[in-house]
N, C-alpha and C. Protein backbone atom coordinates (compact mmCIF):
# COMPACT_ATOMS: atom_id res chain seq x y z
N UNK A 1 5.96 -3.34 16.12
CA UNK A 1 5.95 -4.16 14.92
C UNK A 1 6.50 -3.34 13.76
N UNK A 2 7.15 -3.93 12.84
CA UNK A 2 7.88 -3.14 11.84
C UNK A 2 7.07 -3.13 10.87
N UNK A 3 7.21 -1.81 10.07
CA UNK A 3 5.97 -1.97 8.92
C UNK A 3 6.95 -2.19 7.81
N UNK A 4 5.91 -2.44 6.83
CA UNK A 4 6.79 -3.77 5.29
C UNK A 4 7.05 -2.22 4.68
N UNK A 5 8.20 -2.83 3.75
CA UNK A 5 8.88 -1.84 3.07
C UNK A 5 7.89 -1.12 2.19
N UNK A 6 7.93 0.32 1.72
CA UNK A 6 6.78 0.86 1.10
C UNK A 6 7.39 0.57 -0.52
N UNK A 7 6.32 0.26 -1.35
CA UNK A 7 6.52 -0.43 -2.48
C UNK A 7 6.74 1.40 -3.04
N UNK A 8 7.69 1.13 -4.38
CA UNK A 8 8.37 1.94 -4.80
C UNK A 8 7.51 2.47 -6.18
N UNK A 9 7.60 4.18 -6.18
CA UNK A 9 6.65 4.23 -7.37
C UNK A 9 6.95 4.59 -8.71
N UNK A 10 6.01 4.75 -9.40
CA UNK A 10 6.68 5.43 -10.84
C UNK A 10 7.59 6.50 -11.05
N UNK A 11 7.85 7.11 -9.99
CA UNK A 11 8.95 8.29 -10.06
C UNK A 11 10.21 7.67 -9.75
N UNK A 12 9.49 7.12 -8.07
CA UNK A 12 11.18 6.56 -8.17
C UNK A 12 11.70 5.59 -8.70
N UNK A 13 11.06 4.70 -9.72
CA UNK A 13 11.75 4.07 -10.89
C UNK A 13 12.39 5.01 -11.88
N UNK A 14 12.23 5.50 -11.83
CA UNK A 14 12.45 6.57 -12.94
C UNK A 14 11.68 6.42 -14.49
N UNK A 15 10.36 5.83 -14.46
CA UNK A 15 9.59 5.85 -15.76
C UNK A 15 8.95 6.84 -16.07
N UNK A 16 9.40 7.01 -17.12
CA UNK A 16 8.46 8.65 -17.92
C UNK A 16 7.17 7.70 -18.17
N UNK A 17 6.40 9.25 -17.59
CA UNK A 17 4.69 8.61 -17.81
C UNK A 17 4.22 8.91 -19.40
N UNK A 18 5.39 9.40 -20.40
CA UNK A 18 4.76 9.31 -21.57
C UNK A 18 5.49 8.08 -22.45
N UNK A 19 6.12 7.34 -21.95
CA UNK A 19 7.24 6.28 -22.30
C UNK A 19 5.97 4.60 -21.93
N UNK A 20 5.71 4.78 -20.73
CA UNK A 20 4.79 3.82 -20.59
C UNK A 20 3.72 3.94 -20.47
N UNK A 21 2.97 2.61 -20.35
CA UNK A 21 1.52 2.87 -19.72
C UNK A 21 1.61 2.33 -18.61
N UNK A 22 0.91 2.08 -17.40
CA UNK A 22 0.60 2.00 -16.39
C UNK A 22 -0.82 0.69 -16.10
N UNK A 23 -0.59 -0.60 -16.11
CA UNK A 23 -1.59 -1.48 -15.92
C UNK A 23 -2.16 -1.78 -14.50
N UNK A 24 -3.23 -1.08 -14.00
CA UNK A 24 -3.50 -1.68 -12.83
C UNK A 24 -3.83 -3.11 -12.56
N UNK A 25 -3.14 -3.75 -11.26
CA UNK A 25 -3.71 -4.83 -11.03
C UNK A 25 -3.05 -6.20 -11.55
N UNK A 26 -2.07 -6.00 -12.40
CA UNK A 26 -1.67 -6.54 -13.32
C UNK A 26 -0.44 -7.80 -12.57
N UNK A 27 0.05 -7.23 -11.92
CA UNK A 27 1.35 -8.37 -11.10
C UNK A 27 0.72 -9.84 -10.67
N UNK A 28 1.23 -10.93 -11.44
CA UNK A 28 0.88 -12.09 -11.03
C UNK A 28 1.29 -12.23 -9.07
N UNK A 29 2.24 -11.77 -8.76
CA UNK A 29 2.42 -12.42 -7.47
C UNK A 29 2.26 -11.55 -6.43
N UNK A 30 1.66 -10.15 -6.65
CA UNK A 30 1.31 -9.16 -5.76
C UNK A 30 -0.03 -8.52 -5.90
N UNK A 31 -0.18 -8.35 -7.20
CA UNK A 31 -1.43 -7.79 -7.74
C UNK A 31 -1.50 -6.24 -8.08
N UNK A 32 -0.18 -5.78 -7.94
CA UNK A 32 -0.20 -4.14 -8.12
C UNK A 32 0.22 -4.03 -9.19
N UNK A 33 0.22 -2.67 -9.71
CA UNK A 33 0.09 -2.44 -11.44
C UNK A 33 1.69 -2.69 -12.51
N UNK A 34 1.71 -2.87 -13.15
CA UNK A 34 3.09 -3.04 -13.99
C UNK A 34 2.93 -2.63 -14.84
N UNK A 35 4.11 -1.73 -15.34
CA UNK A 35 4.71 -0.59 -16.35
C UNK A 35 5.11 -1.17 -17.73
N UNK A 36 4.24 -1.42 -18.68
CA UNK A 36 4.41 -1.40 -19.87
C UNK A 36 5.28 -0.16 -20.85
N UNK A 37 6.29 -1.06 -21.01
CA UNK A 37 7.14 0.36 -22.27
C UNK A 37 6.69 0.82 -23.69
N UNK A 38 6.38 1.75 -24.03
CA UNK A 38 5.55 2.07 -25.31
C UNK A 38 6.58 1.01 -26.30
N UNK A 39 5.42 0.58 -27.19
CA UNK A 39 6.10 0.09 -28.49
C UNK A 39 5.60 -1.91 -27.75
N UNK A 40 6.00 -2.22 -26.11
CA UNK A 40 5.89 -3.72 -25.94
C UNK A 40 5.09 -4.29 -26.81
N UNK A 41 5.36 -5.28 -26.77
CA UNK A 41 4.16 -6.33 -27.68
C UNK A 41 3.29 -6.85 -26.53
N UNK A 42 3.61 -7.28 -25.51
CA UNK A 42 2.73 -7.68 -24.03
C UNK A 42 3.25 -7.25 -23.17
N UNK A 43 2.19 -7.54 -21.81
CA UNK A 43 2.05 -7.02 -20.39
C UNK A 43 2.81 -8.01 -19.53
N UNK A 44 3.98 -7.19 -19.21
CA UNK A 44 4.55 -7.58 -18.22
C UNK A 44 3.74 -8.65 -16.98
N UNK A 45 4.25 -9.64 -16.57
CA UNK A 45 3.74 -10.38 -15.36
C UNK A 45 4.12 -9.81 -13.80
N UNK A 46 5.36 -9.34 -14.30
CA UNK A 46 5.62 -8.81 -12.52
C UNK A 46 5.87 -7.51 -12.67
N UNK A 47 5.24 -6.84 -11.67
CA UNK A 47 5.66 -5.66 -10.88
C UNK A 47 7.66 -5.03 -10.94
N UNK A 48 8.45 -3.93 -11.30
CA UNK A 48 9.80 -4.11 -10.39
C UNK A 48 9.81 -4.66 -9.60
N UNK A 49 9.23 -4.17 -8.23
CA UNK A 49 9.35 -4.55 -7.30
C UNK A 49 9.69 -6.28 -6.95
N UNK A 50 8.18 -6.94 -7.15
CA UNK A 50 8.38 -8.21 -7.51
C UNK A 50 9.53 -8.76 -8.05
N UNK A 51 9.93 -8.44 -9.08
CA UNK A 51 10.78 -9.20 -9.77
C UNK A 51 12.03 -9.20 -9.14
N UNK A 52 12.28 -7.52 -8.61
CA UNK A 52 13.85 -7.45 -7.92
C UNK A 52 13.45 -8.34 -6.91
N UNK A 53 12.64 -8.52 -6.06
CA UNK A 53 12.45 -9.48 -4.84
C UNK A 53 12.71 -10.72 -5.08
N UNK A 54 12.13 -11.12 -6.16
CA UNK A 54 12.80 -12.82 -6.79
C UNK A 54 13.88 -13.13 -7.29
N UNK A 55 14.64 -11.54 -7.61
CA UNK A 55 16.12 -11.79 -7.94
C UNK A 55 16.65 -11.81 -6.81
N UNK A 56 16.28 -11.05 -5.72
CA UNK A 56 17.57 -11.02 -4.10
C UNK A 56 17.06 -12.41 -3.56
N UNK A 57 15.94 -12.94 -3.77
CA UNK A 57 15.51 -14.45 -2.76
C UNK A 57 16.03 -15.32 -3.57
N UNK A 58 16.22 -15.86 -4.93
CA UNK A 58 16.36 -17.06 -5.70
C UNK A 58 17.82 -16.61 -6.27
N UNK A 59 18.26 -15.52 -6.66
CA UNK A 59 19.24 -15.12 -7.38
C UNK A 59 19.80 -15.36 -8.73
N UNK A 60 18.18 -15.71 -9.14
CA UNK A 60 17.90 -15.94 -10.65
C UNK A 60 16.68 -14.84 -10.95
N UNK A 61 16.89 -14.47 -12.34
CA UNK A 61 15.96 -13.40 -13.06
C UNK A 61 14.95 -13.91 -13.72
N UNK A 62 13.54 -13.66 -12.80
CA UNK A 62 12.52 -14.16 -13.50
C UNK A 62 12.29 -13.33 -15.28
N UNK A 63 12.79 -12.68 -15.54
CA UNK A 63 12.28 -12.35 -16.50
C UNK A 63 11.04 -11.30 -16.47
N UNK A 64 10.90 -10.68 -17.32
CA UNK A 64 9.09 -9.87 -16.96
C UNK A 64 8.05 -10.49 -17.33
N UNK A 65 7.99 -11.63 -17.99
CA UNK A 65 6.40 -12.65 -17.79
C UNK A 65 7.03 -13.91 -17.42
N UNK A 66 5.72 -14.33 -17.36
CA UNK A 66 5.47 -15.83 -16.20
C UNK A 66 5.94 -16.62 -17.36
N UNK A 67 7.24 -17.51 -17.03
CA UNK A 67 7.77 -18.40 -17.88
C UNK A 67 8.87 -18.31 -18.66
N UNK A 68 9.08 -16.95 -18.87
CA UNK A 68 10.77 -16.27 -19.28
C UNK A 68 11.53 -16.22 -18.25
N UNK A 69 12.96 -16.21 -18.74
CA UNK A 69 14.00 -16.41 -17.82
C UNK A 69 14.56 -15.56 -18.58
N UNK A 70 15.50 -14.65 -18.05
CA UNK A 70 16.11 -13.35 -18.90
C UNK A 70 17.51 -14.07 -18.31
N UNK A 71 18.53 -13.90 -18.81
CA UNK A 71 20.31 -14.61 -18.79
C UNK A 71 21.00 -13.15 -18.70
């Protein structure tokens, strides 16, 4: 059986851990944590991960919260 791709971490995004914060728990459609950029006004809804996944399946950009569409 093939095991699922290993979700990708704060390094290898390349986010400085003094640039963001780190929300556990936070991904509407996975539940793992999402990377707030110092200065945001709100908390991201999806995960990278997530989101690149809804860009390669739909090939539209959810945006980083539930209800934005980024163009």
């Amino acid at each position: 059986m093939a095991r699922p791709p290993a979700r990708p971490t704060v390094d290898e995004l390349n986010a400085c851990a003094d640039c963001v914060t780190v929300v556990a728990d936070a991904c509407v459609k996975c539940g793992d944590a999402v990377y707030v950029p110092q200065g945001a006004s709100e908390t991201p809804d999806y995960c990278p991960a997530c989101r690149s996944g809804l860009i390669a399946t739909t090939e539209h950009d959810p945006g980083w919260t539930w209800g934005s569409v980024s163009h």
